[in-house]
Protein backbone atom coordinates (compact mmCIF):
# COMPACT_ATOMS: atom_id res chain seq x y z
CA UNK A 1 31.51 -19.34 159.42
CA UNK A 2 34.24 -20.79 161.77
CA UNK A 3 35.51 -24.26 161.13
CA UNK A 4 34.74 -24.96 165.10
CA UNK A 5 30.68 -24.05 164.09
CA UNK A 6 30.94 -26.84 161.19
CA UNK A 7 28.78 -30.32 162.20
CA UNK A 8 28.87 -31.91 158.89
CA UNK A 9 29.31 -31.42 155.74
CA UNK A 10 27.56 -33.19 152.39
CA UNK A 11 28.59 -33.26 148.61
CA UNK A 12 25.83 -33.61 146.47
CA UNK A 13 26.05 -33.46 142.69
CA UNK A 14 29.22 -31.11 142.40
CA UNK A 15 27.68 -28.85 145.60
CA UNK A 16 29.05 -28.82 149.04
CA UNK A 17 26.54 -28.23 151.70
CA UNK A 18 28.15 -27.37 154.96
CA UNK A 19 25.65 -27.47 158.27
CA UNK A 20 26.70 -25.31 161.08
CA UNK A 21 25.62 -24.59 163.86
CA UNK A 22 24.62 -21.27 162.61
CA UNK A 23 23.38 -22.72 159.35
CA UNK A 24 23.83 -24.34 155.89
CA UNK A 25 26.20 -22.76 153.83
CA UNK A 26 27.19 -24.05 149.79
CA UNK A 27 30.40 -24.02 148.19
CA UNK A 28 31.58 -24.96 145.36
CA UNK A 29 34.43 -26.77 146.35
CA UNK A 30 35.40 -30.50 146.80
CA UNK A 31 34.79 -32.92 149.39
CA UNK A 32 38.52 -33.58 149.80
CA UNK A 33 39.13 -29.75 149.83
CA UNK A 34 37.40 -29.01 152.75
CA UNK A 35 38.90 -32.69 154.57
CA UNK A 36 42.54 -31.17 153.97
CA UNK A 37 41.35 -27.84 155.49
CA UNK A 38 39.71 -29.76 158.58
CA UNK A 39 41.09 -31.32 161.78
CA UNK A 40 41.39 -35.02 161.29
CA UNK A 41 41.11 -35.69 164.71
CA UNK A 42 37.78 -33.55 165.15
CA UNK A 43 36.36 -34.64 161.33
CA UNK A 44 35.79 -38.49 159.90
CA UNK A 45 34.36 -39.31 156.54
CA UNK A 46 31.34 -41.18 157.24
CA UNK A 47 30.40 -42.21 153.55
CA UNK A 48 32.20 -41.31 150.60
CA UNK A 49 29.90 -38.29 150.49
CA UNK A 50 30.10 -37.30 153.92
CA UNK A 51 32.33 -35.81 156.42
CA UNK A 52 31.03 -35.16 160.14
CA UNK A 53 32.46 -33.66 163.50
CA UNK A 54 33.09 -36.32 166.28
């Protein structure tokens, strides 16, 4: 998965669902884990569960 694929990604009881454009992948990581490894320029959090490309 490349971070340039990723169009949103979802936490959702502990599990992070990440939709690509290739696909949905899980991890088990944090919301804010995967914000501090994104571009903020390129990634907003829509809803406190919810971070999508722009």
């Amino acid at each position: 998965m490349k971070i340039n694929d990723i169009v949103y990604a979802v936490i959702n009881q502990g599990e992070l669902t990440i939709t690509t454009t290739q696909g949905k992948f899980i991890a088990h990581e944090t919301l804010n884990w995967l914000k501090s490894h994104l571009d903020s320029q390129r990634f907003i959090q829509v809803h406190r569960n919810v971070l999508g490309s722009v």
